[in-house]
N, C-alpha and C. Protein backbone atom coordinates (compact mmCIF):
# COMPACT_ATOMS: atom_id res chain seq x y z
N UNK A 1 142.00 92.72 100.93
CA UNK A 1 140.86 92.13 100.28
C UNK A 1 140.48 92.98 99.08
N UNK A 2 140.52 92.26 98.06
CA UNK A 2 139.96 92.94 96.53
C UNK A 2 138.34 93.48 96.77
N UNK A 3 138.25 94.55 96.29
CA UNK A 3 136.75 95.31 96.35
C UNK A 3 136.15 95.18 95.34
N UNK A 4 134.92 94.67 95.29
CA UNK A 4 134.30 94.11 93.81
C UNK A 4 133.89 95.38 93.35
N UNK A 5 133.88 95.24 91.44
CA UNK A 5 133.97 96.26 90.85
C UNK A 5 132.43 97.53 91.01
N UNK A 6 132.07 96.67 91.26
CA UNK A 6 130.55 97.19 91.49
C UNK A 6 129.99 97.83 92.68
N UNK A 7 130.47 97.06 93.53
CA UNK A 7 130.85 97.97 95.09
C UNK A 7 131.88 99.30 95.14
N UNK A 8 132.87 99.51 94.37
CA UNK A 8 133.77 100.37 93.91
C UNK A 8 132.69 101.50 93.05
N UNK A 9 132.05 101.13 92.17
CA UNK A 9 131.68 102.12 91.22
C UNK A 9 130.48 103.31 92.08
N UNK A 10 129.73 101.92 92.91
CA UNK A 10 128.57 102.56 93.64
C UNK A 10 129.39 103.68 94.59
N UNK A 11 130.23 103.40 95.33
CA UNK A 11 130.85 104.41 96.60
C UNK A 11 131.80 105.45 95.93
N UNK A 12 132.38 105.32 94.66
CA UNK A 12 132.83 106.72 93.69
C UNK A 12 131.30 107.44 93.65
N UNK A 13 130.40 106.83 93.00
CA UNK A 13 129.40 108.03 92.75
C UNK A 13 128.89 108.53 93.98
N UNK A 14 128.64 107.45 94.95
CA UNK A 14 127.50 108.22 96.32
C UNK A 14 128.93 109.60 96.54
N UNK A 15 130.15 109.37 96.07
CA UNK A 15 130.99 110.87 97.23
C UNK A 15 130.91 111.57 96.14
N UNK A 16 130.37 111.31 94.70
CA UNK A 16 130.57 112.62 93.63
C UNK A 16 128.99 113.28 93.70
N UNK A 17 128.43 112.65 93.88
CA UNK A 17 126.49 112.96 94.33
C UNK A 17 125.92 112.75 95.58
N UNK A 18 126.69 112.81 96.32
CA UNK A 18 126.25 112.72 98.00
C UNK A 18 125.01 113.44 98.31
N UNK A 19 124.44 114.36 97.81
CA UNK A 19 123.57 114.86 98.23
C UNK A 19 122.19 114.21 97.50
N UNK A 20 122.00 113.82 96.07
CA UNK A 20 121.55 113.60 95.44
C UNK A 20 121.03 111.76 96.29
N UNK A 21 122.04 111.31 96.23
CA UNK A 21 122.09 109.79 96.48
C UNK A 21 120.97 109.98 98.05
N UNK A 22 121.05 110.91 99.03
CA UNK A 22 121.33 111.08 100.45
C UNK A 22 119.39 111.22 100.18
N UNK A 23 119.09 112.44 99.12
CA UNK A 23 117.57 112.58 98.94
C UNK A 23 116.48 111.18 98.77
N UNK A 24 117.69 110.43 97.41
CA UNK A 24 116.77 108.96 96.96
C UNK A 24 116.52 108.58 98.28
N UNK A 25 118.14 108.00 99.37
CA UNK A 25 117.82 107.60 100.09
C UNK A 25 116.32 107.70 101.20
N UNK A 26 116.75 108.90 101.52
CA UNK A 26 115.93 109.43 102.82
C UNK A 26 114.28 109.21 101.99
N UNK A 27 114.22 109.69 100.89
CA UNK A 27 112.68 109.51 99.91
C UNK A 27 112.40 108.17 99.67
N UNK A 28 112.88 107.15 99.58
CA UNK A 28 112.31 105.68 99.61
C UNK A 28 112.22 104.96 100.69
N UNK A 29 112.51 105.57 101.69
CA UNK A 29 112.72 105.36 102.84
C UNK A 29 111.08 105.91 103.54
N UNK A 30 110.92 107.14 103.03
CA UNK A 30 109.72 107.46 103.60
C UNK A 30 108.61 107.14 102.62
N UNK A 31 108.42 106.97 101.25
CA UNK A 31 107.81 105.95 100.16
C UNK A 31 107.23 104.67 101.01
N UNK A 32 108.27 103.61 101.67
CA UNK A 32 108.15 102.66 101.81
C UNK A 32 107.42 102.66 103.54
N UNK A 33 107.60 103.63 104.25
CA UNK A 33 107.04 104.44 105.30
C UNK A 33 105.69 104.03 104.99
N UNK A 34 105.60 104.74 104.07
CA UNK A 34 104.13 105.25 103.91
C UNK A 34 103.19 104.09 103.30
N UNK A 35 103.66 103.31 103.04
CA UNK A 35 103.17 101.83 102.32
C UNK A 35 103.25 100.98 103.53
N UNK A 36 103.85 101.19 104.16
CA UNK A 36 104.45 100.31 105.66
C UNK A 36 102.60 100.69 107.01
N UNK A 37 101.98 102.01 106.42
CA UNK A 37 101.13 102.07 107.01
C UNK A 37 99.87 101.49 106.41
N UNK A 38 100.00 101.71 105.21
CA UNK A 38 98.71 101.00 104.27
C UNK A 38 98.80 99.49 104.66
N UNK A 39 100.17 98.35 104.05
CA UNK A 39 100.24 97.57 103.82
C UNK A 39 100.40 96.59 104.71
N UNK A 40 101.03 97.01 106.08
CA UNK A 40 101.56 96.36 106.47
C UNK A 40 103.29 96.61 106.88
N UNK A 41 103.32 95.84 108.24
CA UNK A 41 105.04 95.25 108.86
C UNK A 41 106.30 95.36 107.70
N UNK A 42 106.15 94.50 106.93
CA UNK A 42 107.11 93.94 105.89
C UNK A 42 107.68 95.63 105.58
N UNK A 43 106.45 96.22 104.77
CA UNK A 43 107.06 97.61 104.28
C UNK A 43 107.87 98.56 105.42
N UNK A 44 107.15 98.06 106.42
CA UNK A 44 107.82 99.12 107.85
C UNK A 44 109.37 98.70 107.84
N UNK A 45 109.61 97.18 108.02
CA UNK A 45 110.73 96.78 108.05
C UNK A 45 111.68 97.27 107.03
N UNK A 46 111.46 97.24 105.66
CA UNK A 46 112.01 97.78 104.54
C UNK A 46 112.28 99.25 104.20
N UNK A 47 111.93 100.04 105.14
CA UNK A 47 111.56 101.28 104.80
C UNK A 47 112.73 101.62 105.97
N UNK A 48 113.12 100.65 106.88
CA UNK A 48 114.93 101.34 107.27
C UNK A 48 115.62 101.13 106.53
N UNK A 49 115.69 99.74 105.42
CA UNK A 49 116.60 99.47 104.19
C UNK A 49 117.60 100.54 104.08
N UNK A 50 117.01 101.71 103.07
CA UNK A 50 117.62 102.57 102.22
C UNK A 50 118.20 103.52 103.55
N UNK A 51 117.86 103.60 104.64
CA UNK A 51 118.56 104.68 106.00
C UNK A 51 119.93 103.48 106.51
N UNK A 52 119.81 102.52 106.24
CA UNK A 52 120.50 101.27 106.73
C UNK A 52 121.98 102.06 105.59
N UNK A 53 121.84 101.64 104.28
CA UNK A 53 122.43 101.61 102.90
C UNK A 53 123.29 102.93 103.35
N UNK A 54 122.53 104.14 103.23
CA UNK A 54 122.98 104.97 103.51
C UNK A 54 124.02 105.87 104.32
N UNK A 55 123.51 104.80 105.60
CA UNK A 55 124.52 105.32 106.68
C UNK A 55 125.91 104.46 106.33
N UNK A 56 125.68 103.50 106.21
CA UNK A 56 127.09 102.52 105.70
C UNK A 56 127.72 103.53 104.55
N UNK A 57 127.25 104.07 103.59
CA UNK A 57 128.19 105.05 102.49
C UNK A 57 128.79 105.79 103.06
N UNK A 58 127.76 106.29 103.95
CA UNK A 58 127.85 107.63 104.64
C UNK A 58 129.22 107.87 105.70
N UNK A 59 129.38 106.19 107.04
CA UNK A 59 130.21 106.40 107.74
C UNK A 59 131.71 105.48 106.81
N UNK A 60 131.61 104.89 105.89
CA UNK A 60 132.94 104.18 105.55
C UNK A 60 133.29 104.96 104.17
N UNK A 61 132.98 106.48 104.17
CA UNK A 61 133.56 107.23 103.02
C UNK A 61 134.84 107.64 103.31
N UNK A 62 135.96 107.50 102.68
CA UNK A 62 136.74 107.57 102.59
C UNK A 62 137.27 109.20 102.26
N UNK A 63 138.02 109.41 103.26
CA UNK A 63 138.68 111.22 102.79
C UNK A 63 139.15 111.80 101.58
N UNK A 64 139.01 112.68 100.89
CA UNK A 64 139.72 112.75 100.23
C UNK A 64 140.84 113.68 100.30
N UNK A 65 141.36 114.25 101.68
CA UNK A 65 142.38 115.56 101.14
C UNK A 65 143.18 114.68 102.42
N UNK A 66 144.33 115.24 101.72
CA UNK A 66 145.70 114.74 103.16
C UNK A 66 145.91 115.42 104.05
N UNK A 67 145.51 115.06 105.34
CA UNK A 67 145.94 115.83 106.18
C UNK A 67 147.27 115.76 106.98
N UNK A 68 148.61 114.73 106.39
CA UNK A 68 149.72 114.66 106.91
C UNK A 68 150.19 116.08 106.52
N UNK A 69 151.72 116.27 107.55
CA UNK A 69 152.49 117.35 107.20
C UNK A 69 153.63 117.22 106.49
């Protein structure tokens, strides 16, 4: 299955800025937390979004060193 170009570009950067990407994540996550208590459900619900996003980068990253012999 062809990988759309845009889905490709996003998962090169999250493994060249993993840490960076990992902060937004976890920080809009608790942003939307915190609006989730003011506002309302909806924000609660949304505020796993970006932990959702994340873990998907996180577990279908691809290796980069070979470990055959």
């Amino acid at each position: 299955m062809k990988k759309n170009k845009l889905i490709r570009i996003v998962s090169h950067n999250f493994h060249d800025y993993k840490m960076s990407c990992t902060m937004l994540f976890l920080g809009l996550s608790a942003g939307l937390g915190i609006l989730g208590n003011e506002f309302g459900m909806v924000y609660l619900v949304f505020s796993f979004l970006p932990v959702f996003v994340w873990s998907l980068f996180w577990f279908n990253e691809r290796k980069t060193t070979d470990t055959s012999l």
